[in-house]
N, C-alpha and C. Protein backbone atom coordinates (compact mmCIF):
# COMPACT_ATOMS: atom_id res chain seq x y z
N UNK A 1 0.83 -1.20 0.00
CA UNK A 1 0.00 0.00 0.00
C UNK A 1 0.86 1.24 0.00
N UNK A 2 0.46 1.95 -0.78
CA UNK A 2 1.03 3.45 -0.99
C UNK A 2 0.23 4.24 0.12
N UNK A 3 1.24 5.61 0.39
CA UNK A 3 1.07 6.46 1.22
C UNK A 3 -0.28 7.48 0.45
N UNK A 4 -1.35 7.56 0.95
CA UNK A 4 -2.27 8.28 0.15
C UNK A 4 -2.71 10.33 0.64
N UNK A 5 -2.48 11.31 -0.16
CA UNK A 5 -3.04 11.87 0.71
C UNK A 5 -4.38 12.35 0.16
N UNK A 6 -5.11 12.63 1.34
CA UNK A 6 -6.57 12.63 1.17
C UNK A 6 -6.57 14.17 -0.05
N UNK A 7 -7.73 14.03 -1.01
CA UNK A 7 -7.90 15.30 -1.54
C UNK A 7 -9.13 16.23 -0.89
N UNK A 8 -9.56 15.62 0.41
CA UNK A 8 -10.79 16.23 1.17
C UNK A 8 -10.11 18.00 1.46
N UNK A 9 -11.40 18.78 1.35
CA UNK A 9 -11.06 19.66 2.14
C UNK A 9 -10.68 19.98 3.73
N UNK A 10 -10.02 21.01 3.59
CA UNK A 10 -9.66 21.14 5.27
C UNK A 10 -11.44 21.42 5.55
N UNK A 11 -11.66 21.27 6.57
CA UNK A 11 -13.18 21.65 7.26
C UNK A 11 -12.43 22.77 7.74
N UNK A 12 -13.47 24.25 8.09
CA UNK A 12 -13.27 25.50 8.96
C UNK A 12 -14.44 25.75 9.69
N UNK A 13 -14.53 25.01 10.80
CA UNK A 13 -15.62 25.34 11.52
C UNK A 13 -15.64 26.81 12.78
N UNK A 14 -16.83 27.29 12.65
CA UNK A 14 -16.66 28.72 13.83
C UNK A 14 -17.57 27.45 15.00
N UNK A 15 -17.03 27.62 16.22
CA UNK A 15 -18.22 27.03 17.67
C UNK A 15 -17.89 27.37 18.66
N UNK A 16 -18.48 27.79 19.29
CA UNK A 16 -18.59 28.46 20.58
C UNK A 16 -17.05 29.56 20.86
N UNK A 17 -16.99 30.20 19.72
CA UNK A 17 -16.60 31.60 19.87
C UNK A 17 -15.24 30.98 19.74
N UNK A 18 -14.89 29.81 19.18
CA UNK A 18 -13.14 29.26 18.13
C UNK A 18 -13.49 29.07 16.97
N UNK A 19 -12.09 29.12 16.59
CA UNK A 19 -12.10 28.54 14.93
C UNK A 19 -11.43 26.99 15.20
N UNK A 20 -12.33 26.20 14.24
CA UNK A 20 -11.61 24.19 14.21
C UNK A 20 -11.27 24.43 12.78
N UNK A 21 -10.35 24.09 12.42
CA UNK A 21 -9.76 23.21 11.57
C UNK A 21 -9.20 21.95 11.57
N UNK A 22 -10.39 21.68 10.66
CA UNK A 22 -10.16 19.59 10.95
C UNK A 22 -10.32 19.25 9.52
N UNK A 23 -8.71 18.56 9.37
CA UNK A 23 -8.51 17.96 7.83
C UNK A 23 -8.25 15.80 7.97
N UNK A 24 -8.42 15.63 7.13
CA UNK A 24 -8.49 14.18 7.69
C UNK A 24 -7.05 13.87 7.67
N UNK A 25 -6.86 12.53 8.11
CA UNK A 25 -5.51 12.16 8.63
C UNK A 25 -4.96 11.58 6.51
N UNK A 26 -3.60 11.36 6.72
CA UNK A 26 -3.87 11.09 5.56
C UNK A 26 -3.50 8.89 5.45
N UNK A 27 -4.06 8.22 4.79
CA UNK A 27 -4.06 6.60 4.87
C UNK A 27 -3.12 6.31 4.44
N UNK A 28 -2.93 4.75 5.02
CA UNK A 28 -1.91 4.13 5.14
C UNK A 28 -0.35 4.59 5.41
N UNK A 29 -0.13 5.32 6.52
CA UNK A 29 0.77 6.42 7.35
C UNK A 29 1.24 5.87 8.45
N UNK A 30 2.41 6.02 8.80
CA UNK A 30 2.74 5.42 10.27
C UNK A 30 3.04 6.59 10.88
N UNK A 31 3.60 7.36 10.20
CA UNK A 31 4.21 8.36 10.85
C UNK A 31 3.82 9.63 9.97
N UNK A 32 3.20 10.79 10.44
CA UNK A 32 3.38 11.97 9.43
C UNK A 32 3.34 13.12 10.55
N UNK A 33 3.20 14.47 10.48
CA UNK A 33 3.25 15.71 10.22
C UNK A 33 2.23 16.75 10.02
N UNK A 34 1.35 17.66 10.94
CA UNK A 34 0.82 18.43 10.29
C UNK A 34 0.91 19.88 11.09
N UNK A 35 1.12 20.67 10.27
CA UNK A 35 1.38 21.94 10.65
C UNK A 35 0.75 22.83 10.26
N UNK A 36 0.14 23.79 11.37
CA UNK A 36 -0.45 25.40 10.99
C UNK A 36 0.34 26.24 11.16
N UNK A 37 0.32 27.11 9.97
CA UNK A 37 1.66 28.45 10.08
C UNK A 37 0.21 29.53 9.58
N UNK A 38 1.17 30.50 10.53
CA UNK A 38 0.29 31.79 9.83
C UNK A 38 1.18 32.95 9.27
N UNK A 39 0.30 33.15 8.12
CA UNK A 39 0.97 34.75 7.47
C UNK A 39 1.39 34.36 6.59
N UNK A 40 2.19 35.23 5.69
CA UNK A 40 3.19 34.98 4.42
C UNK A 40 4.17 34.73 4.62
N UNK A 41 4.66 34.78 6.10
CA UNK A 41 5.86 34.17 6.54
C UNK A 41 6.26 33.19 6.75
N UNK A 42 4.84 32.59 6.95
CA UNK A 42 4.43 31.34 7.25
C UNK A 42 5.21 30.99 8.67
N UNK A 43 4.92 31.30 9.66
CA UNK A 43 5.33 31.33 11.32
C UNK A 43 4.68 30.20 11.65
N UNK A 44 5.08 28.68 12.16
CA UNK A 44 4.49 27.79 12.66
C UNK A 44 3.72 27.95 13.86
N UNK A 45 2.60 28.35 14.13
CA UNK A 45 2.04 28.32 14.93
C UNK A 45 1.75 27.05 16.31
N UNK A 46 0.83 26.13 15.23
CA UNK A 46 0.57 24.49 16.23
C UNK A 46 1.53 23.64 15.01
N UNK A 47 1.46 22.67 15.32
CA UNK A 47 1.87 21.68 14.91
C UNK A 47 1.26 19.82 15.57
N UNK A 48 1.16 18.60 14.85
CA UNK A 48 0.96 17.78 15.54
C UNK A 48 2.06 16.43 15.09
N UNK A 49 2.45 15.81 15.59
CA UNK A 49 3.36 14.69 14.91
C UNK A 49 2.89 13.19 15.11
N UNK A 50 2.50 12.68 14.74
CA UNK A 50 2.04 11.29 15.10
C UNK A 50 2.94 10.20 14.55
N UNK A 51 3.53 9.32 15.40
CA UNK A 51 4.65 8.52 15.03
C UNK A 51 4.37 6.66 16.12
N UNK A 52 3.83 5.61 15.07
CA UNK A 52 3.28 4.77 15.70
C UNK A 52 2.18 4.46 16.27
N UNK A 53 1.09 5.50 16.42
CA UNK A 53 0.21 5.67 17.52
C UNK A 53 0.64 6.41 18.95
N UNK A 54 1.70 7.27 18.48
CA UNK A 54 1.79 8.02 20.28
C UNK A 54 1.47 9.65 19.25
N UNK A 55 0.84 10.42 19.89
CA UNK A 55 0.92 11.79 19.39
C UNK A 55 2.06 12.46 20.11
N UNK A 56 2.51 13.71 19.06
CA UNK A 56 2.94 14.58 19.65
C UNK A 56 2.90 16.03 19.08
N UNK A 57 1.73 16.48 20.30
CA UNK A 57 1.31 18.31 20.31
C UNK A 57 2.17 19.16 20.28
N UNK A 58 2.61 20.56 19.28
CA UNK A 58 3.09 21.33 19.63
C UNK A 58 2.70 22.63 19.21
N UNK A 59 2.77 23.79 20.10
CA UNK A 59 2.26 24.75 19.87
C UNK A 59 3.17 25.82 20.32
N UNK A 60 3.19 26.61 18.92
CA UNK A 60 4.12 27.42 19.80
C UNK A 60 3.52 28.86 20.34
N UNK A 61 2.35 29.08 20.55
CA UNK A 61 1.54 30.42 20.69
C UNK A 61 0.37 29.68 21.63
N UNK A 62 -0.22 30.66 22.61
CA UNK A 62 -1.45 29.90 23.36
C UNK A 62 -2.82 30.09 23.41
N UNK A 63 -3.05 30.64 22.03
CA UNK A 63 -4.12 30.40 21.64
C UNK A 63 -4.50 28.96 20.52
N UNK A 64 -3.98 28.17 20.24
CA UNK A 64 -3.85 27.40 19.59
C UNK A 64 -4.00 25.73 20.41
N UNK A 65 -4.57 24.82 19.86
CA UNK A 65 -4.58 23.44 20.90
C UNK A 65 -4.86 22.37 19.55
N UNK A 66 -4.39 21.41 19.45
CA UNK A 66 -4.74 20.34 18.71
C UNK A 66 -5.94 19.14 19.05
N UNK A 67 -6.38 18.28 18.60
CA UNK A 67 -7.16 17.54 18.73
C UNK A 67 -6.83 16.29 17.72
N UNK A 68 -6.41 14.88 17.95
CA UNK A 68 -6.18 13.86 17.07
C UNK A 68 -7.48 12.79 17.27
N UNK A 69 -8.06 11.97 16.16
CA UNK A 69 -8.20 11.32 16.20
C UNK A 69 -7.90 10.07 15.28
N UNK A 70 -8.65 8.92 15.18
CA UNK A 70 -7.79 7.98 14.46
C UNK A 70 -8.45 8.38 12.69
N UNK A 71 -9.20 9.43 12.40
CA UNK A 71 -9.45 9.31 11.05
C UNK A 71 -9.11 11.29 10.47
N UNK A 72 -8.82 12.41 12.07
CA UNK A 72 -8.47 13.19 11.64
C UNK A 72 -8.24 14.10 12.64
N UNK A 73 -7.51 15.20 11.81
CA UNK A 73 -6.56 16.01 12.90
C UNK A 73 -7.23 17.73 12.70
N UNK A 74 -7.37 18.21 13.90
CA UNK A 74 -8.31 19.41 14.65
C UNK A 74 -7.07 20.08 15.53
N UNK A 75 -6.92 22.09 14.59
CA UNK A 75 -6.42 22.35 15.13
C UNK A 75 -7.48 23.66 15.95
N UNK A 76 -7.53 24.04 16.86
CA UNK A 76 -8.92 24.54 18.12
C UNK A 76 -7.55 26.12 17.75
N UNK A 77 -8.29 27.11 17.27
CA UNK A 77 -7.90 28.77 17.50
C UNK A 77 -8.60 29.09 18.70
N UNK A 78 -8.43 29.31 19.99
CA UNK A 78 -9.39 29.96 20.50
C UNK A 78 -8.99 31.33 21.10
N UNK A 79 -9.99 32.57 21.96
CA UNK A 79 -9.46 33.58 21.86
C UNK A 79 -8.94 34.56 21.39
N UNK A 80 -9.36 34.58 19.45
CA UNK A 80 -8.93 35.43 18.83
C UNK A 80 -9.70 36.55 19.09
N UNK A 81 -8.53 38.01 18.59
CA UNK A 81 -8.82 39.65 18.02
C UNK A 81 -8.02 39.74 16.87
N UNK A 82 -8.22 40.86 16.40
CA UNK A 82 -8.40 41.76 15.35
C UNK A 82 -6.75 41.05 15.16
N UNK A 83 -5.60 40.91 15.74
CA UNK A 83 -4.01 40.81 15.82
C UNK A 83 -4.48 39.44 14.29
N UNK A 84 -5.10 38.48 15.09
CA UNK A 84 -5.19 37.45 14.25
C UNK A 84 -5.26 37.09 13.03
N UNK A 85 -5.98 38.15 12.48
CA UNK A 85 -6.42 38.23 11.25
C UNK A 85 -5.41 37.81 10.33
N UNK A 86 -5.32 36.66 9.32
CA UNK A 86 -4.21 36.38 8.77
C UNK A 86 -4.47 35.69 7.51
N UNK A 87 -3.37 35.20 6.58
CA UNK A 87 -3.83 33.87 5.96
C UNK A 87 -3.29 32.67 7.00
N UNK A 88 -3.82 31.63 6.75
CA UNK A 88 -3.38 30.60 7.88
C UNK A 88 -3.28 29.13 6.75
N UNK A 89 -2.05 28.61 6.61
CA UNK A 89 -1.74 27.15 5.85
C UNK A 89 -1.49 26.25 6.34
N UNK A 90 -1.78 25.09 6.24
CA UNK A 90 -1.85 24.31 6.26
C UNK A 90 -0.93 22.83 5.90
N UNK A 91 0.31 22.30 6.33
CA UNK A 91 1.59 21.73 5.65
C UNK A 91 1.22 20.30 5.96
N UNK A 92 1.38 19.10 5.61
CA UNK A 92 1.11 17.93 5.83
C UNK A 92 2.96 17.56 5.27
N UNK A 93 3.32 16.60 6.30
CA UNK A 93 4.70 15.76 6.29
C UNK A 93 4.41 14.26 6.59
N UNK A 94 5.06 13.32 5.63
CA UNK A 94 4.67 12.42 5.15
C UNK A 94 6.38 11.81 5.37
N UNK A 95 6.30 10.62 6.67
CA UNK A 95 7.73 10.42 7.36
C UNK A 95 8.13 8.87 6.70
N UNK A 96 7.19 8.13 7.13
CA UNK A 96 6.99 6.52 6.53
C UNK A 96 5.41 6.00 6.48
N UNK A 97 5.23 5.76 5.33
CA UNK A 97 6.54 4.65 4.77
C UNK A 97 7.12 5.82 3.42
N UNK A 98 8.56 5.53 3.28
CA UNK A 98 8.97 5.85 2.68
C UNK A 98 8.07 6.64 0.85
N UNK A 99 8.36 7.18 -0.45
CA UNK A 99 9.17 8.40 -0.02
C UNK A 99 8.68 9.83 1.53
N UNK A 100 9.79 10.23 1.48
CA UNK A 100 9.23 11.72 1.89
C UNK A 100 8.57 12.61 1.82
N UNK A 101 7.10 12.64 1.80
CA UNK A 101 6.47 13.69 0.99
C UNK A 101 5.91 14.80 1.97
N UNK A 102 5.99 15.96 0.93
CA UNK A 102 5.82 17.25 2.18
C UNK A 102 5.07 17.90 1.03
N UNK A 103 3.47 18.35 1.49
CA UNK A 103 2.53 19.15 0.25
C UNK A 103 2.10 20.04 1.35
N UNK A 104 1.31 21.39 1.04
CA UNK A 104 0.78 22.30 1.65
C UNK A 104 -0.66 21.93 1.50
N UNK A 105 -1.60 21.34 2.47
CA UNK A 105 -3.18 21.44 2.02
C UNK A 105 -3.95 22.49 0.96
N UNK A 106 -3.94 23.65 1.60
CA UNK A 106 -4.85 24.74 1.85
C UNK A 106 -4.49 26.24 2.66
N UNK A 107 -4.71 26.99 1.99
CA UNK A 107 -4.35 27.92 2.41
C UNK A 107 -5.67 28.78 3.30
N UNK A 108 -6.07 29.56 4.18
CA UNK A 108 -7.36 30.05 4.52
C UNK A 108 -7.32 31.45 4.90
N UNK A 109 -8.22 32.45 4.63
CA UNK A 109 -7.80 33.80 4.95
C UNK A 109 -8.83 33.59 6.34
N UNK A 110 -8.34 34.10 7.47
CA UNK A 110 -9.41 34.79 8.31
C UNK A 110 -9.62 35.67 8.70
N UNK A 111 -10.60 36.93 9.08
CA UNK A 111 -10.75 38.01 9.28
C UNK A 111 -12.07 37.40 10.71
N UNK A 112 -10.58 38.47 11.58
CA UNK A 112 -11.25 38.57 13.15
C UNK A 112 -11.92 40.06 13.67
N UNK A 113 -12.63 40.11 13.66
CA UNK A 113 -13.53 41.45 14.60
C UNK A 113 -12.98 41.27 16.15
N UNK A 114 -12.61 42.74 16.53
CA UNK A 114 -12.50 42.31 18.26
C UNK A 114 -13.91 42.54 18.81
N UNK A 115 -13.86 41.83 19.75
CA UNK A 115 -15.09 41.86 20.53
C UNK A 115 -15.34 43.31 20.89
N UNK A 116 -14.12 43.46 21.63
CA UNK A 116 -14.15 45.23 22.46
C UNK A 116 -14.76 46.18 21.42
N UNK A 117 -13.93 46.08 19.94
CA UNK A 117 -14.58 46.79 19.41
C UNK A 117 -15.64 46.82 19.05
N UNK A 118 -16.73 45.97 18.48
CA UNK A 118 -18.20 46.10 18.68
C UNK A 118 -18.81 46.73 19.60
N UNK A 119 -17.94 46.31 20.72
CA UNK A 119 -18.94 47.17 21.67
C UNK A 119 -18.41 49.08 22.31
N UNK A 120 -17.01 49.00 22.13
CA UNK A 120 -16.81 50.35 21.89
C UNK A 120 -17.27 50.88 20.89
N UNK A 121 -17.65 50.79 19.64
CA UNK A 121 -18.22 51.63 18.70
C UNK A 121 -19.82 51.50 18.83
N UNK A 122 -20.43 50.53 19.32
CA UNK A 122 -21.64 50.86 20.23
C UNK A 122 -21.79 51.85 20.97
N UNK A 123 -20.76 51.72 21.71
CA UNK A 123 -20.83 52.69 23.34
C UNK A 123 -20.68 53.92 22.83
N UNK A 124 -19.57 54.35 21.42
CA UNK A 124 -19.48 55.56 21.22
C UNK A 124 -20.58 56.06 20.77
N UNK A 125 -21.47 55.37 19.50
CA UNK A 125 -22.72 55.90 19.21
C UNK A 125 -23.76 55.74 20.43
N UNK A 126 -23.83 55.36 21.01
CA UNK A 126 -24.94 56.05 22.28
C UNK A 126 -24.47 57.07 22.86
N UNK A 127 -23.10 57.20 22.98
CA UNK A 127 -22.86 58.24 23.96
C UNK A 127 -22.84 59.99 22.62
N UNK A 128 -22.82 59.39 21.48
CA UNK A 128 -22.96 60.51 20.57
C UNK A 128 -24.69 61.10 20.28
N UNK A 129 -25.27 60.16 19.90
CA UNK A 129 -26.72 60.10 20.17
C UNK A 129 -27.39 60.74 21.11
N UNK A 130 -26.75 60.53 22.71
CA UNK A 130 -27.03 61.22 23.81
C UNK A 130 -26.92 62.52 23.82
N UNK A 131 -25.54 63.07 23.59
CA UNK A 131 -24.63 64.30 23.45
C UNK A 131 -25.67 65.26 22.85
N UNK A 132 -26.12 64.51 21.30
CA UNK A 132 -26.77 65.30 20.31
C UNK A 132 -28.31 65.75 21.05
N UNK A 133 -29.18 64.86 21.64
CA UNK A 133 -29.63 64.91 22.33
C UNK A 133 -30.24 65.91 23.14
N UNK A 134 -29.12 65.74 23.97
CA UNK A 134 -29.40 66.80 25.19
C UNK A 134 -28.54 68.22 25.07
N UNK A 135 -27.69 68.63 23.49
CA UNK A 135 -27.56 69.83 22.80
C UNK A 135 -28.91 70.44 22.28
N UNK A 136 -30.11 69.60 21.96
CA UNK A 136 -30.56 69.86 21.34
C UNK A 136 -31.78 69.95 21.86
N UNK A 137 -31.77 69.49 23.72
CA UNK A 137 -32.84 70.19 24.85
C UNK A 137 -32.05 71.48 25.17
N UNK A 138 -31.24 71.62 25.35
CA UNK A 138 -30.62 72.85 25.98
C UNK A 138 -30.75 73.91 24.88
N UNK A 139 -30.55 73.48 23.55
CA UNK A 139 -31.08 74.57 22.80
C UNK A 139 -32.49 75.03 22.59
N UNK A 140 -33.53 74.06 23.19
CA UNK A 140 -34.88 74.56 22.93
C UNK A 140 -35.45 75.14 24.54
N UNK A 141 -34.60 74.90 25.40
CA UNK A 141 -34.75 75.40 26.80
C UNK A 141 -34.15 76.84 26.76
N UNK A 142 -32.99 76.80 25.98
CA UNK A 142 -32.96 78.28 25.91
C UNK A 142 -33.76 79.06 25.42
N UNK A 143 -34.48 78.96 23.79
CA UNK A 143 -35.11 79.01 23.10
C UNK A 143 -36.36 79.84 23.63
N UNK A 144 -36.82 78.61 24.32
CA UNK A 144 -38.20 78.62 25.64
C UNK A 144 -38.13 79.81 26.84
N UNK A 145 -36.97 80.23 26.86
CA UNK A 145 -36.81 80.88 27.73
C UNK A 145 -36.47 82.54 27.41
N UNK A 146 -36.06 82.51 26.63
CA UNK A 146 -36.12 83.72 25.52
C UNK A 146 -37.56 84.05 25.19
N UNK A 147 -38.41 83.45 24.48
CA UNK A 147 -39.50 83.43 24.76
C UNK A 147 -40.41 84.30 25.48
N UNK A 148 -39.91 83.70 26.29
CA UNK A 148 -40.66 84.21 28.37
C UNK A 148 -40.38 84.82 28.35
N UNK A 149 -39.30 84.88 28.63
CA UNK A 149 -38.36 86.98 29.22
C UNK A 149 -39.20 87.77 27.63
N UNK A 150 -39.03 87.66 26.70
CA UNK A 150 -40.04 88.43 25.44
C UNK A 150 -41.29 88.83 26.20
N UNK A 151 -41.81 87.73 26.26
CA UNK A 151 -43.39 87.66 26.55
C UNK A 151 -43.57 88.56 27.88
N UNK A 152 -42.92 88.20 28.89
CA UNK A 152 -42.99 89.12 29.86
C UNK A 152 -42.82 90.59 29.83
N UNK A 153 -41.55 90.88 28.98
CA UNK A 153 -41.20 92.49 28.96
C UNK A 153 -42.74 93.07 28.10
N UNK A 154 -43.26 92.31 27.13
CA UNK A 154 -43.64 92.82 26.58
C UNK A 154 -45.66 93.34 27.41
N UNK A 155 -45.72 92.05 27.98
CA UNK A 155 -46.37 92.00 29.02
C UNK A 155 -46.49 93.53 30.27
N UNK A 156 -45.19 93.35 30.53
CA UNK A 156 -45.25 94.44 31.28
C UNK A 156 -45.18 95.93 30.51
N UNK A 157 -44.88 96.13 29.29
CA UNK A 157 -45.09 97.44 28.74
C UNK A 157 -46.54 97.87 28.83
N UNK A 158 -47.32 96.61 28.15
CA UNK A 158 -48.58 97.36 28.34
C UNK A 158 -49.50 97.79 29.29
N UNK A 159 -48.87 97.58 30.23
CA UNK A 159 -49.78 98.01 31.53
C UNK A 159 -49.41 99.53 31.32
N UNK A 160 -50.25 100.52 30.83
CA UNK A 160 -50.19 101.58 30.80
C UNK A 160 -51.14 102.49 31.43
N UNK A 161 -51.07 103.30 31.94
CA UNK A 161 -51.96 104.20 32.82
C UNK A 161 -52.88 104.85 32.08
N UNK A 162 -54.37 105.34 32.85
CA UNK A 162 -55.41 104.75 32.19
C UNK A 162 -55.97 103.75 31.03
N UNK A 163 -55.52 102.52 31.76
CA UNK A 163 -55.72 101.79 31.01
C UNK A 163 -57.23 101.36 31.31
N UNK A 164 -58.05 100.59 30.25
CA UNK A 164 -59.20 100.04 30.56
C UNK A 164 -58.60 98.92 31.31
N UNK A 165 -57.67 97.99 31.16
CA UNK A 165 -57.45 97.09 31.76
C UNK A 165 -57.00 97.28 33.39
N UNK A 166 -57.02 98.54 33.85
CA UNK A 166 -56.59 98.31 34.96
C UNK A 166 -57.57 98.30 36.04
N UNK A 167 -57.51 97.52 37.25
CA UNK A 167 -58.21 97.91 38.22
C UNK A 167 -58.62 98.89 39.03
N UNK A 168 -57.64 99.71 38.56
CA UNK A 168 -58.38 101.31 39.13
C UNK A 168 -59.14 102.46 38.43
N UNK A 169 -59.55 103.28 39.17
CA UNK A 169 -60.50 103.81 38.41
C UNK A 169 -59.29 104.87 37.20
N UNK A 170 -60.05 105.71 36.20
CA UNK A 170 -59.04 106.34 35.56
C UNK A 170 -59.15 107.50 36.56
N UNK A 171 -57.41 107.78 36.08
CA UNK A 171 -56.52 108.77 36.56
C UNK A 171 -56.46 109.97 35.14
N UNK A 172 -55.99 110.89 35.12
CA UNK A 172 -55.80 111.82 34.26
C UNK A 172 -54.04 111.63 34.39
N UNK A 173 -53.56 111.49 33.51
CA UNK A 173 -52.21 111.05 33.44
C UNK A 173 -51.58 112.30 33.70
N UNK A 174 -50.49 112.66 34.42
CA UNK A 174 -49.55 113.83 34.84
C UNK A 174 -48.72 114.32 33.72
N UNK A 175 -48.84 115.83 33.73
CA UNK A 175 -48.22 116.36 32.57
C UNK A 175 -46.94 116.82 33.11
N UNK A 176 -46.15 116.88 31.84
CA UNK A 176 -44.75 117.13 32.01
C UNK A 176 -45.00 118.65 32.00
N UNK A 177 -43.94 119.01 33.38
CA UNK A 177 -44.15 120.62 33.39
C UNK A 177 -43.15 120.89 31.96
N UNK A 178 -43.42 122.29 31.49
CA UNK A 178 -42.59 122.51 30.29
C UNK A 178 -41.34 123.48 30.94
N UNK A 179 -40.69 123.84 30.37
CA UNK A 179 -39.60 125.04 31.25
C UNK A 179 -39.27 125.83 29.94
């Protein structure tokens, strides 16, 4: 039997607030290799090595955790922000049975939202909303109040002597002596 590798896709699952990537193992393998790197730099992130039936996990960042089973290999992102955002590949190493083979799966872009920020740019539009708001009571309270002081001065001009409106009887209004 030849060393086969699967042509399945990697799976990219989102659950309970991680990213899984689970690609199948590849058949008839004793020993292989699989590695997540991120970026164009391609920075090994996790890694898993399986040699005989013993695993071996490695990670070099701690948001990252593996998961093996006997038909496929799950690498768990959890805790991402906005930093994350990357392309992320995928390397499969192929130890025995003999030849050596080393292929790249898949390559995957992901784009992370931070949490904080959703909710800071929430928080800022309420607190802008508000602002506008209550600029825009204080301008009709002034408004309102201008108004009044109007209404009043004007109020009080007309109380003029002999007036019909007044409660007293008429007066003959006082003349200005002349000089």
């Amino acid at each position: 039997d030849q060393a086969h590798v699967s042509d399945t896709q990697v799976m990219v699952e989102f659950e309970n607030g991680n990213f899984n990537f689970t690609f199948p193992n590849p058949k008839n393998v004793s020993e292989f290799s699989i590695t997540l790197f991120k970026g164009h730099e391609k920075k090994e992130i996790c890694a898993l090595h399986l040699s005989k039936e013993k695993v071996y996990p490695k990670s070099n960042v701690t948001y990252c955790q593996t998961q093996n089973s006997s038909s496929s290999t799950t690498f768990i992102l959890k805790n991402l922000g906005r930093k994350h955002t990357d392309i992320y590949t995928y390397c499969l190493e192929i130890f025995l049975p003999p030849p050596y083979i080393e292929c790249c799966l898949k390559e995957t872009y992901l784009y992370i939202q931070d949490k904080e920020d959703c909710f800071s740019l929430g928080l800022v539009s309420w607190i802008i909303i508000g602002l506008i708001i209550f600029a825009i009571s204080c301008v009709c309270c002034v408004v309102a109040c201008c108004l009044r002081n109007k209404n009043q001065k004007c109020e009080s001009n007309s109380h003029e002597y002999n007036s019909e409106y007044m409660p007293m009887a008429a007066v003959n209004a006082a003349k200005k002596p002349r000089i």
